[in-house]
Protein backbone atom coordinates (compact mmCIF):
# COMPACT_ATOMS: atom_id res chain seq x y z
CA UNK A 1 -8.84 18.69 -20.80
CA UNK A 2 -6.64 21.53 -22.79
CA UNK A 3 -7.89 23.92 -19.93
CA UNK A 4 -5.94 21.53 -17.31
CA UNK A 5 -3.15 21.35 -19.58
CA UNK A 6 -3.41 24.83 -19.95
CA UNK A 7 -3.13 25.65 -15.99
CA UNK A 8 -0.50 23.45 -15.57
CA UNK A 9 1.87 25.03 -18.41
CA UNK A 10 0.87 28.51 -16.69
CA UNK A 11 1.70 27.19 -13.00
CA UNK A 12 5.11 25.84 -14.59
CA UNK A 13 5.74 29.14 -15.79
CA UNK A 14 5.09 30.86 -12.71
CA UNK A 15 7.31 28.64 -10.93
CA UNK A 16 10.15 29.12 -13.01
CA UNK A 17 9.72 32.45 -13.08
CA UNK A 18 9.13 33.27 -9.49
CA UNK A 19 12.26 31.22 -8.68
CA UNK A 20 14.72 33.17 -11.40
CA UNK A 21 13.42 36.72 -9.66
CA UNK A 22 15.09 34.75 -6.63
CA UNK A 23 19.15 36.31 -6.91
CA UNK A 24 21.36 32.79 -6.71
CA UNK A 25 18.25 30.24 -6.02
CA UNK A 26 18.68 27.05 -8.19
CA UNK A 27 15.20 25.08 -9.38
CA UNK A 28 16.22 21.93 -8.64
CA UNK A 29 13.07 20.68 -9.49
CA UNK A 30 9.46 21.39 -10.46
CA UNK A 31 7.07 18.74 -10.07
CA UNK A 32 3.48 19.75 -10.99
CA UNK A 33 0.66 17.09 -10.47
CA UNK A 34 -2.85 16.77 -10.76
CA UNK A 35 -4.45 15.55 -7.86
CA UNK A 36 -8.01 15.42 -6.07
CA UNK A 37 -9.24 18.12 -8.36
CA UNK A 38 -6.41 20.18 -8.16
CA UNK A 39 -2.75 20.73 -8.36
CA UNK A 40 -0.06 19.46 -6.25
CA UNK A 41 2.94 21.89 -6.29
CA UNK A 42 6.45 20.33 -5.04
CA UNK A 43 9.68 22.51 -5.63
CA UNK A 44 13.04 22.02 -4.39
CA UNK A 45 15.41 24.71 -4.49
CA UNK A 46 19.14 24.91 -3.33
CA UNK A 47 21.75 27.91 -3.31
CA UNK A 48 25.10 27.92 -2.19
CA UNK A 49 25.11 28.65 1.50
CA UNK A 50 21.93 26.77 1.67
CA UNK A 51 18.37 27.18 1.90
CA UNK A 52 16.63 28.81 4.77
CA UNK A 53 13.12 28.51 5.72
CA UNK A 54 12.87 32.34 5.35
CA UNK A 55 13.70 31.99 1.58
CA UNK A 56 11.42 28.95 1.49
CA UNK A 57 8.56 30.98 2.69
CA UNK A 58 9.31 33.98 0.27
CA UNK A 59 9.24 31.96 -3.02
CA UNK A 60 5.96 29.94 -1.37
CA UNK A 61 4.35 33.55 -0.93
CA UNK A 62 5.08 34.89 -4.56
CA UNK A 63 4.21 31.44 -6.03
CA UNK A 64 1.23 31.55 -4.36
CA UNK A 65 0.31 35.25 -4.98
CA UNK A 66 0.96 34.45 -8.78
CA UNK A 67 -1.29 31.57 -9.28
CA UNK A 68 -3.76 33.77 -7.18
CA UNK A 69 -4.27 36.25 -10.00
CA UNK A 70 -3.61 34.40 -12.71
CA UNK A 71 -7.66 33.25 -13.18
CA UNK A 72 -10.99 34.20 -11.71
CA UNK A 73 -11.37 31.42 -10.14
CA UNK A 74 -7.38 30.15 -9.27
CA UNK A 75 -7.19 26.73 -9.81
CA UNK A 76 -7.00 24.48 -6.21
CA UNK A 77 -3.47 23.67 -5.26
CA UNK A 78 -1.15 22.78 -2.90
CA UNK A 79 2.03 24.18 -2.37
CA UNK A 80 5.25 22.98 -1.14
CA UNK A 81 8.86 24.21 -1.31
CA UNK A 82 11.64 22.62 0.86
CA UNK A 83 15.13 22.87 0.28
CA UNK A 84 17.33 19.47 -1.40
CA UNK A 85 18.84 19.54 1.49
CA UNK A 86 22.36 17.95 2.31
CA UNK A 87 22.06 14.92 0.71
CA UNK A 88 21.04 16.55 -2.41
CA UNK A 89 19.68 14.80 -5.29
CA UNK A 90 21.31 14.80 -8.78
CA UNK A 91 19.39 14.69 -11.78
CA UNK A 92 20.91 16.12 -15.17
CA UNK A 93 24.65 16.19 -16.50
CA UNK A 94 24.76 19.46 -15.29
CA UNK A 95 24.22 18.50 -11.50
CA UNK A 96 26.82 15.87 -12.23
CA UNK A 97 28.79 18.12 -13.30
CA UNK A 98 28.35 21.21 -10.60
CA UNK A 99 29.55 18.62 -8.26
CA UNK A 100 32.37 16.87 -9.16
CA UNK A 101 35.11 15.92 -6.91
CA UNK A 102 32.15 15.54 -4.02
CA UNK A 103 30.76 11.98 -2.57
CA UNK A 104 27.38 10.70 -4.57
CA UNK A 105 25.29 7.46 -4.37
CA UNK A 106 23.65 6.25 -7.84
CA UNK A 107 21.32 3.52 -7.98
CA UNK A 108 20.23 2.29 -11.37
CA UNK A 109 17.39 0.58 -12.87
CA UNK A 110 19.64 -1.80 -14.66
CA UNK A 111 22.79 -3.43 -13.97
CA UNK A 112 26.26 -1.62 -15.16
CA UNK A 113 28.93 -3.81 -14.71
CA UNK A 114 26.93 -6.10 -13.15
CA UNK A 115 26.43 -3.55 -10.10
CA UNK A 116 23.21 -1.40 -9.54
CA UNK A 117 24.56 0.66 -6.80
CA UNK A 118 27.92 3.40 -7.11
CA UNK A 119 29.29 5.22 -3.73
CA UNK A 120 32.41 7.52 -4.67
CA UNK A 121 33.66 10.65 -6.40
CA UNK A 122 31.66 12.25 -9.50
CA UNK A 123 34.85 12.43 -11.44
CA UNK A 124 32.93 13.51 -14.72
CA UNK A 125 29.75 13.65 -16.56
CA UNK A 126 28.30 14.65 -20.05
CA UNK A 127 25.26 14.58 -21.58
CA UNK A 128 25.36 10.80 -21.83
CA UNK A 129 26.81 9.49 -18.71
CA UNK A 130 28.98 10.04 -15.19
CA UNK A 131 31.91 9.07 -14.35
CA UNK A 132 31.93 7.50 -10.25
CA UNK A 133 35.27 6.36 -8.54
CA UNK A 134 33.71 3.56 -6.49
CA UNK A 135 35.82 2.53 -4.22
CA UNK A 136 34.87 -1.60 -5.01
CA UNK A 137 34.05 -0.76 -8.84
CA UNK A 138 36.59 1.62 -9.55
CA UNK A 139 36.24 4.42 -12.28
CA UNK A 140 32.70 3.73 -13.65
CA UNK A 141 31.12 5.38 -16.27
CA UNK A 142 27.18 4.86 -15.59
CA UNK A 143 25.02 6.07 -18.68
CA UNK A 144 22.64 9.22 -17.58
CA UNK A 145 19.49 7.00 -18.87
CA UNK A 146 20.13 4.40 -16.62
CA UNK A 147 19.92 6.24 -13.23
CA UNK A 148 17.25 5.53 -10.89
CA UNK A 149 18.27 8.09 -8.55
CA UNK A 150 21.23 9.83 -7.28
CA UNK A 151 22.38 11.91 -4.45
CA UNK A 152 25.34 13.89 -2.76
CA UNK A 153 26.33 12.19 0.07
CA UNK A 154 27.00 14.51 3.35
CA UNK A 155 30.53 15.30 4.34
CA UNK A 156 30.47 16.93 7.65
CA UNK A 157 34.44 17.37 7.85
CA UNK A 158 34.06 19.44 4.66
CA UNK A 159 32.40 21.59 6.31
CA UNK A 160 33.94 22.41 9.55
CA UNK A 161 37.30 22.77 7.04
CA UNK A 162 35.43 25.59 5.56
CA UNK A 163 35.09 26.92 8.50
């Protein structure tokens, strides 16, 4: 049993590792899973620019490489690295706080203000909560331990002004 916990520490580490050799690549996140007898790798990753399936395909290669050598035998796995894409999900304050002034949808697990789901601005988040602007809710502040999930939501026209 320490032996799987073992592995999976040293995969983690790998990950994280690989990923910071990467020059501007955010881990958005790690998740590392035992399944079937082995390991099920999933990583998101997101830069500014975006992510390209070239750069997807690099970090899968090193990963991959690296938890190739690091036992005689490797442990089974599965690999998977995507970008999070435009609708990007939010998980810590410091998402929250990357991205303020941009469009999110939060759903929580419990009702705030007798709502459980937020469309608006991120107008502000610490370690405790963020701040939404719904548009029916108004200003909400919606505590960090009672998110379900959250998410960017896609605004085209900011990107073509960009442009």
């Amino acid at each position: 049993m320490n032996e799987m916990r073992d592995d999976r520490q040293r995969i983690e580490a790998i990950v994280d590792t690989v990923v910071a050799d990467f020059d501007s690549v955010e881990l958005v996140r790690r998740l590392v899973v035992r399944e079937r007898g082995g390991y099920s790798l999933r990583i998101m990753l997101d830069r500014e620019g975006g992510v390209s399936t070239e750069l997807c395909e690099a970090v899968s290669k090193s990963i991959a490489m690296r938890i190739d050598a690091m036992a005689d035998p490797a442990p089974d796995y599965e690999l998977e690295v995507a970008s999070a894409g435009l609708d990007r999900p939010l998980f810590t304050a410091s998402h929250f706080r990357r991205f303020a002034g941009r469009k999110a949808k939060i759903v929580t697990s419990q009702p705030v203000g007798n709502r459980v789901e937020f469309s608006g601005l991120i107008v502000a988040a610490d370690e405790t909560a963020v701040v939404i602007d719904d548009p029916h809710a108004g200003a909400t502040p919606v505590p960090l331990a009672a998110i379900k999930r959250a998410n960017l939501i896609y605004d085209a026209s900011a990107d073509f002004k960009r442009k």
